[in-house]
PDB file of N, CA and C in Angstrom:
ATOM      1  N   UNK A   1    -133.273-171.505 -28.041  1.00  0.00           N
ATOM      2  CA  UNK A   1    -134.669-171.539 -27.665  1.00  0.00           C
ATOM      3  C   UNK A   1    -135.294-172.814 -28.220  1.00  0.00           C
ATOM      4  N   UNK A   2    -136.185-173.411 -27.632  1.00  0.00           N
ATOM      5  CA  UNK A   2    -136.250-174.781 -27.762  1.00  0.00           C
ATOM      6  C   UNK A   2    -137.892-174.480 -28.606  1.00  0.00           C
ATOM      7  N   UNK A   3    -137.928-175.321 -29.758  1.00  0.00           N
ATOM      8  CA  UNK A   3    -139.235-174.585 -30.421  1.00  0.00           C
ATOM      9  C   UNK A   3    -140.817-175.823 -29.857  1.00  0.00           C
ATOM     10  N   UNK A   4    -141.808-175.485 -30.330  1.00  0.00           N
ATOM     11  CA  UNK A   4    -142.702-176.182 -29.592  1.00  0.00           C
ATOM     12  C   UNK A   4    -143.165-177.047 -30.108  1.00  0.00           C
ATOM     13  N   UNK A   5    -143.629-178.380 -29.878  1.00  0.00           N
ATOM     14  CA  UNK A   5    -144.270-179.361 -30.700  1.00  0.00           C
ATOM     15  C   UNK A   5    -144.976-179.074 -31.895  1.00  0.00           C
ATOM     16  N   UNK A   6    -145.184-180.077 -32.792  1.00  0.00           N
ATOM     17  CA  UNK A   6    -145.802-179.642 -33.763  1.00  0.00           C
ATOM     18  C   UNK A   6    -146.741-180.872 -34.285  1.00  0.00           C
ATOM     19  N   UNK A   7    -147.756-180.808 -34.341  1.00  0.00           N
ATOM     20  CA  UNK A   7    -148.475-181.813 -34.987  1.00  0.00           C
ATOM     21  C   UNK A   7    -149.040-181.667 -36.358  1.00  0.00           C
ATOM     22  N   UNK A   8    -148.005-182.689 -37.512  1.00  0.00           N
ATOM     23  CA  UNK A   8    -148.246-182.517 -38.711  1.00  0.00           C
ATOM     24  C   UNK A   8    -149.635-183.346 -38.978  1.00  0.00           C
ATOM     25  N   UNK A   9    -150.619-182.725 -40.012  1.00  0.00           N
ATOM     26  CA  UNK A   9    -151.947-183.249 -40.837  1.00  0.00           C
ATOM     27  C   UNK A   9    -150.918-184.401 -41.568  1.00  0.00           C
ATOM     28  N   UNK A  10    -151.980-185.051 -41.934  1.00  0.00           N
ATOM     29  CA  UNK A  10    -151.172-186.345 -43.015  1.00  0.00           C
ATOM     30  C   UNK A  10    -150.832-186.148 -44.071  1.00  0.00           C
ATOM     31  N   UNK A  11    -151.718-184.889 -45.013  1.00  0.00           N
ATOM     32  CA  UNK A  11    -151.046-184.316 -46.228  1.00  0.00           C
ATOM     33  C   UNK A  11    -149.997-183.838 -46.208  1.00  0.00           C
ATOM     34  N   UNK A  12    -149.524-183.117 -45.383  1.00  0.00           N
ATOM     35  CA  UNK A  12    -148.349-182.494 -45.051  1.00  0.00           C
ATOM     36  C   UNK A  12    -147.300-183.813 -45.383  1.00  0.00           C
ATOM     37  N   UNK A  13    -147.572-184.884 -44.008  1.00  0.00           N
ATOM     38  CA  UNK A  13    -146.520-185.717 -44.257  1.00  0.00           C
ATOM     39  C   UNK A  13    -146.527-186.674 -45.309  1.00  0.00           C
ATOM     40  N   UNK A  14    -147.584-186.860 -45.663  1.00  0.00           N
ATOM     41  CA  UNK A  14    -147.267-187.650 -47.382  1.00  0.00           C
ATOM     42  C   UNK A  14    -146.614-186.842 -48.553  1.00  0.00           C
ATOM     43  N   UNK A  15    -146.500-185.181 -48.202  1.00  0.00           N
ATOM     44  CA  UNK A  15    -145.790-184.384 -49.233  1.00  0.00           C
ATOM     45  C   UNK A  15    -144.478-184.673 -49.240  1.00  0.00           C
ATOM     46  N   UNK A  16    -144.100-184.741 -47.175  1.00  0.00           N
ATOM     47  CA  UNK A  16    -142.566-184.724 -47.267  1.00  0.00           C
ATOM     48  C   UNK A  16    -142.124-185.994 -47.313  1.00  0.00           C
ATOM     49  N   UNK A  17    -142.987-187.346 -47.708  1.00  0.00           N
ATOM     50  CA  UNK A  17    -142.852-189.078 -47.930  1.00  0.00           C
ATOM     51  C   UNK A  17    -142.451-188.595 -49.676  1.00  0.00           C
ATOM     52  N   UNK A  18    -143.369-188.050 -50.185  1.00  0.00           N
ATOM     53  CA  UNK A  18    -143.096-188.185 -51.449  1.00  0.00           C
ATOM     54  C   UNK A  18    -141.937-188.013 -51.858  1.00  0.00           C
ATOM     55  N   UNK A  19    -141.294-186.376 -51.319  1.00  0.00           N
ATOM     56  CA  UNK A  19    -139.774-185.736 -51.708  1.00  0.00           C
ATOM     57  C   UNK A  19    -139.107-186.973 -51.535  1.00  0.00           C
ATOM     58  N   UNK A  20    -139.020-187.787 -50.649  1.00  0.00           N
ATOM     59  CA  UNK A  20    -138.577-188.864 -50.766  1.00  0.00           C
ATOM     60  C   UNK A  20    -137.437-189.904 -52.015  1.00  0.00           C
ATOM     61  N   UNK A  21    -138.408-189.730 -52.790  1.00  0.00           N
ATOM     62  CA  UNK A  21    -138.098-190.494 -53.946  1.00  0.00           C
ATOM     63  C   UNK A  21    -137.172-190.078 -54.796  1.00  0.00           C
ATOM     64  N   UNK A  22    -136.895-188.869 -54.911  1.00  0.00           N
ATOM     65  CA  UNK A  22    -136.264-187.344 -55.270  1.00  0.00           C
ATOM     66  C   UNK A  22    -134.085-187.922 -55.147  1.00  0.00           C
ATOM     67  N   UNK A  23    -134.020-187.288 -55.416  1.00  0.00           N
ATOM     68  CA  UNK A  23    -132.408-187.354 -55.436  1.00  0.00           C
ATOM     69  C   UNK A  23    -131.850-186.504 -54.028  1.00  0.00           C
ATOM     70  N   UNK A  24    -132.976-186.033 -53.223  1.00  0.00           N
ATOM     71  CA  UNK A  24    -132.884-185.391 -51.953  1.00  0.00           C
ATOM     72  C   UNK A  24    -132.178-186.239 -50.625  1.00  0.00           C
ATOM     73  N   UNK A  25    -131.107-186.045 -50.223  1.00  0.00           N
ATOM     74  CA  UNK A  25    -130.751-186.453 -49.162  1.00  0.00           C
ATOM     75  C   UNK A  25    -131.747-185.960 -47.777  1.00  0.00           C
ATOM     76  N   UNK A  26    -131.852-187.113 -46.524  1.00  0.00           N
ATOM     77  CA  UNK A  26    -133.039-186.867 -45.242  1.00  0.00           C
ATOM     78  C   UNK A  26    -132.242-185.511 -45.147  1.00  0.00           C
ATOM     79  N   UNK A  27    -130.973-185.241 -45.215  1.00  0.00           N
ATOM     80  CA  UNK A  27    -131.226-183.880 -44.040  1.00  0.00           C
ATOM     81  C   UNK A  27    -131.382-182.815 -44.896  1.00  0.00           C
ATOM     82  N   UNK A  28    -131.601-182.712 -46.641  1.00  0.00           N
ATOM     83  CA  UNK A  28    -131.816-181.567 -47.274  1.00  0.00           C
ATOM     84  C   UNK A  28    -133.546-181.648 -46.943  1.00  0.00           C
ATOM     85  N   UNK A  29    -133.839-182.646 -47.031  1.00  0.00           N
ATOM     86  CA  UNK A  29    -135.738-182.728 -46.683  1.00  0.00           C
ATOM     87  C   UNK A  29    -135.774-181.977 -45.433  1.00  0.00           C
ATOM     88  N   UNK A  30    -135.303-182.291 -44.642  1.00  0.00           N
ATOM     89  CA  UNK A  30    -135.363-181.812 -42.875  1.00  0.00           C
ATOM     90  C   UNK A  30    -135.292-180.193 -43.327  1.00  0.00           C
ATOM     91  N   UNK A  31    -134.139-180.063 -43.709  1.00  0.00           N
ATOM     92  CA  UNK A  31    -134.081-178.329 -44.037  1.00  0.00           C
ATOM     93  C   UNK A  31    -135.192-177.676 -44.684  1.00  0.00           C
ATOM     94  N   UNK A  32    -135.563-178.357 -46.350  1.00  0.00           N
ATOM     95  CA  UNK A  32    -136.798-177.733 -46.862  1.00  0.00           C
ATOM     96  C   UNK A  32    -138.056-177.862 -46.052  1.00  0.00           C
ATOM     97  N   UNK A  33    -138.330-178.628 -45.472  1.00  0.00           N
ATOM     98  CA  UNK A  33    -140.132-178.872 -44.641  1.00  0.00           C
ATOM     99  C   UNK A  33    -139.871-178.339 -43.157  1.00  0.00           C
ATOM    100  N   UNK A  34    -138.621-178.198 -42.781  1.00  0.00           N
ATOM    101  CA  UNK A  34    -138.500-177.935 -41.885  1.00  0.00           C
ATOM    102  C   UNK A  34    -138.743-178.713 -40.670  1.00  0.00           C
ATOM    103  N   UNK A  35    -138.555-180.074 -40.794  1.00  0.00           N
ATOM    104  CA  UNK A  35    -138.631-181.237 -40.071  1.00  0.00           C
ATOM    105  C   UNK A  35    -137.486-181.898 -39.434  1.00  0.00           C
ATOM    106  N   UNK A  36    -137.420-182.599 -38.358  1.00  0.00           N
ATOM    107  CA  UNK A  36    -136.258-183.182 -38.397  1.00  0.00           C
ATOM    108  C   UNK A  36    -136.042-184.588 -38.872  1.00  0.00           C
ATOM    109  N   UNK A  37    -134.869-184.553 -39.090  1.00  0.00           N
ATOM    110  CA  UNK A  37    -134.466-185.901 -39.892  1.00  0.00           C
ATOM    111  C   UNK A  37    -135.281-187.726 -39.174  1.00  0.00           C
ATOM    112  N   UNK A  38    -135.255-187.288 -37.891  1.00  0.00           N
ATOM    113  CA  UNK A  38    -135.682-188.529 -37.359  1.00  0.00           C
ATOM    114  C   UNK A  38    -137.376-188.616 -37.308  1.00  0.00           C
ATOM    115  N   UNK A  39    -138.075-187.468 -37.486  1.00  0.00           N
ATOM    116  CA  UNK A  39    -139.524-187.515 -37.679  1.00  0.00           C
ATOM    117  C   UNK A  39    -139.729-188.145 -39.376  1.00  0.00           C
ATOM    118  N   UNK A  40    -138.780-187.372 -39.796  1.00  0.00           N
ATOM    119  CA  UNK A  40    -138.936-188.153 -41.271  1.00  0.00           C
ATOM    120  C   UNK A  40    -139.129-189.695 -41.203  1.00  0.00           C
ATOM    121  N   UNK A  41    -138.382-190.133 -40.894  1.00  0.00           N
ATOM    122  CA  UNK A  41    -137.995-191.444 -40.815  1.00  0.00           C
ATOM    123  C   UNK A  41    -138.572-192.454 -39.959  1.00  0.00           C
ATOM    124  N   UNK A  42    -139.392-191.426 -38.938  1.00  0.00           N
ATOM    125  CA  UNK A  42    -140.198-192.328 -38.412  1.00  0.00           C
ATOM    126  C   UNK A  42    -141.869-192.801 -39.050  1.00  0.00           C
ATOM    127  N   UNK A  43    -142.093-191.172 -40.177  1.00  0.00           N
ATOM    128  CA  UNK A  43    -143.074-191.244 -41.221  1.00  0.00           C
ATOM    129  C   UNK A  43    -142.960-192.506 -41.428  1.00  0.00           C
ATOM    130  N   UNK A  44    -141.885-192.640 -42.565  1.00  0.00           N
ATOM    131  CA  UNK A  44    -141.302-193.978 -43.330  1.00  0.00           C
ATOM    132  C   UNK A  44    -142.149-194.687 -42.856  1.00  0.00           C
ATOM    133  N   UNK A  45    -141.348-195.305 -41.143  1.00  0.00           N
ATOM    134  CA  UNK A  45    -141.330-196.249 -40.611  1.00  0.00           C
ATOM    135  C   UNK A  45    -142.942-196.888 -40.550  1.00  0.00           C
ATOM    136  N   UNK A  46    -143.691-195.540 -39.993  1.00  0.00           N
ATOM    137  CA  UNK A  46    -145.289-195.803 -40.125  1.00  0.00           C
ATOM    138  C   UNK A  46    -145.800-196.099 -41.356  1.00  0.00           C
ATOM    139  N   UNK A  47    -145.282-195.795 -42.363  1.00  0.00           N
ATOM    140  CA  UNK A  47    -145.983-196.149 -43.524  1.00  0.00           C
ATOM    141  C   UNK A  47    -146.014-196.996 -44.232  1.00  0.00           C
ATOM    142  N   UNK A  48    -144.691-198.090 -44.015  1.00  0.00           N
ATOM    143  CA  UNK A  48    -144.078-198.756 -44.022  1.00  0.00           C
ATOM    144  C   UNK A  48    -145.186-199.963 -43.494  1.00  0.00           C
ATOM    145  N   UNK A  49    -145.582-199.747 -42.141  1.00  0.00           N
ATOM    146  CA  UNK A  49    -145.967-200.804 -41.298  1.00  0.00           C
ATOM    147  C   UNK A  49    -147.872-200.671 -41.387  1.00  0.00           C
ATOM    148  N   UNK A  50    -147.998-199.770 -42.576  1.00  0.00           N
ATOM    149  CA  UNK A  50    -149.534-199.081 -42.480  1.00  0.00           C
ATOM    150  C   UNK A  50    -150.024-198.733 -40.943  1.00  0.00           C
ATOM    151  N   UNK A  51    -149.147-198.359 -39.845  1.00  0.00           N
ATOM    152  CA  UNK A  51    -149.863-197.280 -39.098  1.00  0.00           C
ATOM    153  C   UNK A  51    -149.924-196.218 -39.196  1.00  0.00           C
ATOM    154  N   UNK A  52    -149.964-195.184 -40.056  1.00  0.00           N
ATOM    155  CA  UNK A  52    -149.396-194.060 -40.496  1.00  0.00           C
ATOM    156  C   UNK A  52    -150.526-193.155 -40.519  1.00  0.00           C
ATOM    157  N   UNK A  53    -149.893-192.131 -39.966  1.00  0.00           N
ATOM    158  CA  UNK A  53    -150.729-191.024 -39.354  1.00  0.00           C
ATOM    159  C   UNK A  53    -151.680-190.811 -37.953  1.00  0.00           C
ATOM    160  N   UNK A  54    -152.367-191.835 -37.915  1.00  0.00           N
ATOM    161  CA  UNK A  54    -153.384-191.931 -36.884  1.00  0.00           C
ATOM    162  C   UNK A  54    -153.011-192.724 -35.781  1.00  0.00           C
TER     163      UNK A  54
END
């Protein structure tokens, strides 16, 4: 069953930016927040480039 979009708030995703730093491998993050590995990473990518979130 294919689940439905989800639009994360920015707190949310600065929680799962933070785990980050952590000794956590992307796909144990993906498992705990329940995200997938490539949304993670596209966080990064935005935050990275200060477009992030909006």
């Amino acid at each position: 069953m294919k689940r439905k979009y989800r639009n994360q708030l920015p707190p949310f995703k600065l929680k799962v930016l933070s785990a980050i730093k952590g000794d956590q491998l992307l796909a144990e993050l993906s498992e705990r927040f329940d995200v997938r590995p490539n949304k993670i990473q596209n966080w990064k990518k935005q935050l990275l480039n200060q477009k992030f979130l909006y």
